[in-house]
Protein backbone atom coordinates (compact mmCIF):
# COMPACT_ATOMS: atom_id res chain seq x y z
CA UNK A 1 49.53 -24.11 -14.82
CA UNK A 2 45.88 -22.59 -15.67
CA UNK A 3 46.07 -22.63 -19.42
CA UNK A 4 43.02 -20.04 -19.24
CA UNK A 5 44.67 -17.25 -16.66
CA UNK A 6 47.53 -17.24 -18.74
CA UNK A 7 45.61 -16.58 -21.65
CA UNK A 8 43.96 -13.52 -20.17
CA UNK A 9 47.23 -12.13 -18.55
CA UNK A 10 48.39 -11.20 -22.44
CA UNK A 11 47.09 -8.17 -23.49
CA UNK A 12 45.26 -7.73 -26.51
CA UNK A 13 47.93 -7.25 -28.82
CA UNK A 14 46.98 -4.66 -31.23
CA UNK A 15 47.15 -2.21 -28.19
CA UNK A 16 50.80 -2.77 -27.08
CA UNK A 17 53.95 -2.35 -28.81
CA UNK A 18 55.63 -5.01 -30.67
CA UNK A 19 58.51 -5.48 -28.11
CA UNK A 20 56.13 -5.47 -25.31
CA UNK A 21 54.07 -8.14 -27.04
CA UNK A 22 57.07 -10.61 -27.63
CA UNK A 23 58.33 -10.00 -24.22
CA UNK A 24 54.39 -10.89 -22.97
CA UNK A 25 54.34 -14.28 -25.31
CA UNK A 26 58.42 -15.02 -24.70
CA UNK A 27 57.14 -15.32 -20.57
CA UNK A 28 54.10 -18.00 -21.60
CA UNK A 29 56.28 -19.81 -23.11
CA UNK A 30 59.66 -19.92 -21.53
CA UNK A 31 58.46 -21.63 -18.22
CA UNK A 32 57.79 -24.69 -20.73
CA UNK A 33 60.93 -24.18 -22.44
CA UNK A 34 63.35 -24.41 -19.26
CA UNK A 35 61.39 -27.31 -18.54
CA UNK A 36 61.45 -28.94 -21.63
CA UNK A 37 64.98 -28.43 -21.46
CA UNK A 38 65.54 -30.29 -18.10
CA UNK A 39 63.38 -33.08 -19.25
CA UNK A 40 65.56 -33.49 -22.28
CA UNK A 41 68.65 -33.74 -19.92
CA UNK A 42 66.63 -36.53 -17.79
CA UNK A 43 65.46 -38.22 -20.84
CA UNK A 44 68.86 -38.74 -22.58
CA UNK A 45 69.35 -41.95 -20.18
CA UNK A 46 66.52 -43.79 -20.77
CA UNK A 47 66.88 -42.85 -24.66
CA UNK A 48 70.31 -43.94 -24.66
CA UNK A 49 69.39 -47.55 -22.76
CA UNK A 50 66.61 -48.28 -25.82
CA UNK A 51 69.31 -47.26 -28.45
CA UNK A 52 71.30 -49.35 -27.37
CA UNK A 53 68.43 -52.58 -26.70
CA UNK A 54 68.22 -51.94 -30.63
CA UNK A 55 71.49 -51.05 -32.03
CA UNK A 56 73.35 -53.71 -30.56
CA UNK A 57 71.35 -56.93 -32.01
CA UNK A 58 73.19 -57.71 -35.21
CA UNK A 59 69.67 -58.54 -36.23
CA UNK A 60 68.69 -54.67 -35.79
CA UNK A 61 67.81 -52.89 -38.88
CA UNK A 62 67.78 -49.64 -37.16
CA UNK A 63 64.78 -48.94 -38.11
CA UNK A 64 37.42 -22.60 -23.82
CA UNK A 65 35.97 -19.13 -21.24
CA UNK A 66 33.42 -17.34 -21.24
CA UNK A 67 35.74 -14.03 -20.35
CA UNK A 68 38.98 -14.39 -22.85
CA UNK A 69 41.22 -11.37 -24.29
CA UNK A 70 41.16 -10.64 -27.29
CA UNK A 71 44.67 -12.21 -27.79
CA UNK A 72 43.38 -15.44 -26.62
CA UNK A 73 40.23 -14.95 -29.42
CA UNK A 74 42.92 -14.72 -31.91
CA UNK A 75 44.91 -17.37 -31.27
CA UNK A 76 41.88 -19.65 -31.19
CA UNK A 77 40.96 -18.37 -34.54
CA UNK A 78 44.11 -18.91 -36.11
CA UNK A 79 44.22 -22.74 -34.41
CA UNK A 80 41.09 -22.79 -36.45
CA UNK A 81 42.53 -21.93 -39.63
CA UNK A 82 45.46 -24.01 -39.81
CA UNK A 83 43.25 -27.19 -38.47
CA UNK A 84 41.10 -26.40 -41.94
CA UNK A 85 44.42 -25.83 -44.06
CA UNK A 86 45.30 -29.57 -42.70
CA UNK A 87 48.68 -28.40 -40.42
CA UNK A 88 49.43 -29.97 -37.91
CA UNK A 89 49.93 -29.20 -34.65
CA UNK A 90 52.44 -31.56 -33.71
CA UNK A 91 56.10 -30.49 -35.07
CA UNK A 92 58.04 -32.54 -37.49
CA UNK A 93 61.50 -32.16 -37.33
CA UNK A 94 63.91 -32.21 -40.40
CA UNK A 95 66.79 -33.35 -38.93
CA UNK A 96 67.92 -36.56 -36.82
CA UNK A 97 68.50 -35.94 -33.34
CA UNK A 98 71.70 -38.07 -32.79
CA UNK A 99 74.02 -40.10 -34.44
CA UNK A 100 75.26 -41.42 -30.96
CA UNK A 101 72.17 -42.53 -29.49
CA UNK A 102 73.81 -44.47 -26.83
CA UNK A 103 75.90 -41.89 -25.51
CA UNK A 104 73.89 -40.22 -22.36
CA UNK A 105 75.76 -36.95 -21.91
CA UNK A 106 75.91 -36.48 -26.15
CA UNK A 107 72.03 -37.64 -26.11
CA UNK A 108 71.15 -35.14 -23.51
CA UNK A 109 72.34 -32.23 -25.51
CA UNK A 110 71.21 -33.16 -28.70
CA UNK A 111 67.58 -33.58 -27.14
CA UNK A 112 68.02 -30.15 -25.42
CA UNK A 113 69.13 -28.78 -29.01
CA UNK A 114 66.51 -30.27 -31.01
CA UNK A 115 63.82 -27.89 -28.54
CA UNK A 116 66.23 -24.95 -28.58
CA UNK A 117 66.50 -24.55 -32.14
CA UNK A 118 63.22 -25.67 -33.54
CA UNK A 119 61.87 -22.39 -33.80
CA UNK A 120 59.13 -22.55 -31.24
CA UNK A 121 60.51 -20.71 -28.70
CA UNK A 122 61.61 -18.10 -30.71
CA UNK A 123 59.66 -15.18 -28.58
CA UNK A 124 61.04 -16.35 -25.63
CA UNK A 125 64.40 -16.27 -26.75
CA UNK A 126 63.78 -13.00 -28.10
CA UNK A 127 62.60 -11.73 -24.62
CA UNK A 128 65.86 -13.56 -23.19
CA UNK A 129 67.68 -11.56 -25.68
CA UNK A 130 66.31 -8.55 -24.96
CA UNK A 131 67.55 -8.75 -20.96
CA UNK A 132 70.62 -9.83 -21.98
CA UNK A 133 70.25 -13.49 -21.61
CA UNK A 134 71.02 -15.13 -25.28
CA UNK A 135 73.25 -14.00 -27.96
CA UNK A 136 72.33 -12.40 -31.19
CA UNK A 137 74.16 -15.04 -33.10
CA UNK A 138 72.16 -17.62 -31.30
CA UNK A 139 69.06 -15.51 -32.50
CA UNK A 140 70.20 -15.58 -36.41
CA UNK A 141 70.23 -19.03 -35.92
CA UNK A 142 66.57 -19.52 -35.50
CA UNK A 143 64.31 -20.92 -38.19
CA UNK A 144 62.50 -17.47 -38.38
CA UNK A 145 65.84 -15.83 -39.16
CA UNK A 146 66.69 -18.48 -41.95
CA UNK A 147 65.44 -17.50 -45.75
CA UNK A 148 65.23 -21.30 -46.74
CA UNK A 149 63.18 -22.53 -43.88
CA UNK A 150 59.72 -22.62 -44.55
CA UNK A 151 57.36 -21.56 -41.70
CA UNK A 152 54.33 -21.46 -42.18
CA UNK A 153 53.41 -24.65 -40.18
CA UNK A 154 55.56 -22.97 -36.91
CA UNK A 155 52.77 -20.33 -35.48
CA UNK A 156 50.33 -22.73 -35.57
CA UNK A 157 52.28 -25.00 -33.44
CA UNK A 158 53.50 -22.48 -31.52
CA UNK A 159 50.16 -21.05 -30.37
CA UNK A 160 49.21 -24.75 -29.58
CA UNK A 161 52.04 -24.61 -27.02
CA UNK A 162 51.11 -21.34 -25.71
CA UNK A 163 47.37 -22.79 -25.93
CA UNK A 164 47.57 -25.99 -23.89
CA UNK A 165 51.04 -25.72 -22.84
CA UNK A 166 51.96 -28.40 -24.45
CA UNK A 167 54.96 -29.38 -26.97
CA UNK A 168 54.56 -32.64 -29.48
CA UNK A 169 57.55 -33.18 -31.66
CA UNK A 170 57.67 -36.23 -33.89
CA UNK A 171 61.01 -37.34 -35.64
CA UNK A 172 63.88 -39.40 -36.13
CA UNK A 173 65.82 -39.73 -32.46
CA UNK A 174 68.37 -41.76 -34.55
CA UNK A 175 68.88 -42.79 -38.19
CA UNK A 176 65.78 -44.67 -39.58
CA UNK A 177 64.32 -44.86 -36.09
CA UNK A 178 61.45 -42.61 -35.63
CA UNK A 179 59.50 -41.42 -31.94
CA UNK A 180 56.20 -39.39 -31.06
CA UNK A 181 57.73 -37.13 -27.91
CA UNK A 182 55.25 -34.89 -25.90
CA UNK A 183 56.31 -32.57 -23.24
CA UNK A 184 53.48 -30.88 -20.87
CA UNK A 185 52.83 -29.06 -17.58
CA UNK A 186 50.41 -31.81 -15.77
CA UNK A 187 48.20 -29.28 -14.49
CA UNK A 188 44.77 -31.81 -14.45
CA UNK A 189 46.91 -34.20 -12.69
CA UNK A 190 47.71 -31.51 -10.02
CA UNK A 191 44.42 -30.43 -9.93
CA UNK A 192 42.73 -34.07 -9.22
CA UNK A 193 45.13 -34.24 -6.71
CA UNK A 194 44.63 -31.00 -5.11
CA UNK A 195 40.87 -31.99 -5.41
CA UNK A 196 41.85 -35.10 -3.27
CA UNK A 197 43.75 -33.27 -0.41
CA UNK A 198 47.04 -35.06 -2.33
CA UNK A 199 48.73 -32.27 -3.84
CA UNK A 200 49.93 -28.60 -2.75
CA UNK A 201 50.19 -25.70 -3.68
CA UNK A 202 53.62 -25.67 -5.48
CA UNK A 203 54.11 -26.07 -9.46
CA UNK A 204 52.33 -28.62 -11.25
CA UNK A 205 54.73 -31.75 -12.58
CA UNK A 206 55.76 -31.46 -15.94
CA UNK A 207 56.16 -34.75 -17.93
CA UNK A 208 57.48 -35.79 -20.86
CA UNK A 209 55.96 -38.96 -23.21
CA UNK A 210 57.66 -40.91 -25.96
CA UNK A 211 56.43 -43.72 -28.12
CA UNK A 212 59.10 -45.94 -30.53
CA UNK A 213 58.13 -49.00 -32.91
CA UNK A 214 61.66 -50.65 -31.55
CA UNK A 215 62.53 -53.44 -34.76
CA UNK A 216 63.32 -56.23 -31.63
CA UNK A 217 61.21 -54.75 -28.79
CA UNK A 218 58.21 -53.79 -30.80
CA UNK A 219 55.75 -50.67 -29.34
CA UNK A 220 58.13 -49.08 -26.32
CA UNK A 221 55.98 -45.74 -24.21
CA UNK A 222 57.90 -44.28 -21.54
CA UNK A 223 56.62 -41.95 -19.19
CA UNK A 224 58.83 -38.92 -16.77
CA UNK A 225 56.98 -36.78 -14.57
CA UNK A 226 59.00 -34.32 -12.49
CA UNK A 227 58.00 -32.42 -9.54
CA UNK A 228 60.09 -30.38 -6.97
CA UNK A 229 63.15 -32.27 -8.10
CA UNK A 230 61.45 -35.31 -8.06
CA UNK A 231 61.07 -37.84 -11.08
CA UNK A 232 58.64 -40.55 -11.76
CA UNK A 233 59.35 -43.08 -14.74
CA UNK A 234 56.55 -45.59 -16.16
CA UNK A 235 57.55 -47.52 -19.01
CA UNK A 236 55.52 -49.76 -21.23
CA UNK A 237 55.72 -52.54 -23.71
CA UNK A 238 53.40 -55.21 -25.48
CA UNK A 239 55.99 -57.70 -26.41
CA UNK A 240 56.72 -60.03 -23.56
CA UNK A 241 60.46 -60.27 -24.72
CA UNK A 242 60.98 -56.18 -24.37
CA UNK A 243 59.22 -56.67 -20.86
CA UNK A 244 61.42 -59.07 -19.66
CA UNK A 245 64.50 -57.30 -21.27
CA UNK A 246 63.44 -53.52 -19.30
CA UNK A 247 62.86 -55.66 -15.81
CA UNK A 248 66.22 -56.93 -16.39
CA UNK A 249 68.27 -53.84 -17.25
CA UNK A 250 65.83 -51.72 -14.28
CA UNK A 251 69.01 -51.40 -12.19
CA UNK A 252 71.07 -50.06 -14.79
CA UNK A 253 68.55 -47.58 -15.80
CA UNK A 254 68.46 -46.32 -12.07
CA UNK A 255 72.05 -46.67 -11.68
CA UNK A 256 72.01 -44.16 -15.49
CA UNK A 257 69.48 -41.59 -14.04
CA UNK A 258 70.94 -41.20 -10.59
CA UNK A 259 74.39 -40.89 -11.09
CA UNK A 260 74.04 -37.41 -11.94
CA UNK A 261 72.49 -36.92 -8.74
CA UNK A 262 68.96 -37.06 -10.08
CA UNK A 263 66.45 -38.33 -7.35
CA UNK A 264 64.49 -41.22 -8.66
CA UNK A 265 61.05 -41.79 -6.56
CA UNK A 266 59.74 -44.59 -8.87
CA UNK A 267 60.42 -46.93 -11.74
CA UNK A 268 57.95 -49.38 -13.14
CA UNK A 269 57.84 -51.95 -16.22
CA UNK A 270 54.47 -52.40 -17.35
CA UNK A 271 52.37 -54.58 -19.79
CA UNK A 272 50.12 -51.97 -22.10
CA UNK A 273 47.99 -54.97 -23.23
């Protein structure tokens, strides 16, 4: 997705009502949503297989354009100002994502959950509101609508995703056990490919990266890329033991993701020394 055409397809906003305006940011960002969404559903497997790599060892502790809009020149500016004020644009959640880490189907929601409800969509669920789509109650539910949350870290974050389409969260998946999670439309991969006479002309892939300090298995990155129903996994590891433990369990992982009737294209173990 061209980050910059969808910056100048949103009017500038002091000329449009305020409906109109949520409605135009609710479309940027929903297409990354429902993605985000699926990817959390994909991921729950391969979250699920680490949790339970750590949790079982009784050893574990658990540990920019020339031609912009003028919406686009103040979202810039305000990615400016919250860079100075020191906020970052990666969201920290509050809350632990699951206290069953090694159930798939529990995982899945929980991951899908932890996007829904973080506030950052909360435009696009407006707009989905709005067409009849989502609930109010689900709406009261938001961050935005809650006295106690604080929020003045969400625009910020939330114009980075409308920005670069891109979502970084950073949390506790479990108890005590913390992971960097990016989701993102791939749209320079697309584009080198399209470059090559590789690609087409169909939606970028959208992928989803996640980074745990595993107690046993040390550093752990895994990579899922999806495209037209099709997924891509790379997963990394500097210890020789967690290399030798994700070669082993590969079948089960496959056996995990495709049993739901996901189609798996590729699966590779790597060293990231």
């Amino acid at each position: 997705m061209d980050k910059s055409s969808n910056l100048m397809s949103v009017k500038p906003l002091a000329k449009i009502s305020p409906l109109t305006a949520v409605a135009g940011i609710g479309h940027a960002a929903q297409g990354l949503e429902s993605r985000a969404e699926n990817l959390a559903k994909q991921q729950a497997a391969l979250t699920a297989k680490l949790a339970e790599f750590v949790l079982k060892s009784p050893s574990s502790n658990a540990v920019s354009t020339a031609n912009v809009s003028d919406a686009a020149k103040l979202i810039v500016e305000a990615l400016k100002q919250a860079e100075a004020k020191g906020i970052s644009e990666k969201f920290m959640a509050q809350q632990v994502i699951s206290h069953r880490p090694n159930n798939p189907e529990v995982v899945a929601q929980q991951l899908k959950a932890a996007i829904n409800n973080s506030g950052l969509f909360y435009e696009s669920h407006l707009k989905a509101f709005v067409e009849g789509h989502r609930h109010i109650n689900a709406i009261k539910q938001e961050p935005q609508n809650l006295l106690q949350q604080n929020l003045q870290s969400i625009l910020p974050q939330q114009l980075h995703i409308l920005e670069h389409q891109r979502l970084s969260w950073h949390g506790e998946v479990w108890p005590n056990q913390r992971m960097d999670w990016e989701i993102y439309i791939d749209s320079e991969r697309e584009s080198n490919q399209q470059q090559q006479g590789k690609g087409d002309a169909l939606t970028a892939p959208v992928s989803s990266d996640l980074t745990l300090h595993l107690p046993r298995l040390g550093k752990v990155s895994a990579k899922i890329s999806i495209k037209n129903g099709r997924m891509q996994i790379g997963i990394s590891a500097g210890e020789q033991a967690a290399l030798a433990l994700m070669n082993a369990n590969k079948p089960a992982l496959v056996s995990a993701i495709t049993r739901h009737g996901q189609a798996l294209e590729r699966l590779t173990v790597i060293s990231d020394d």
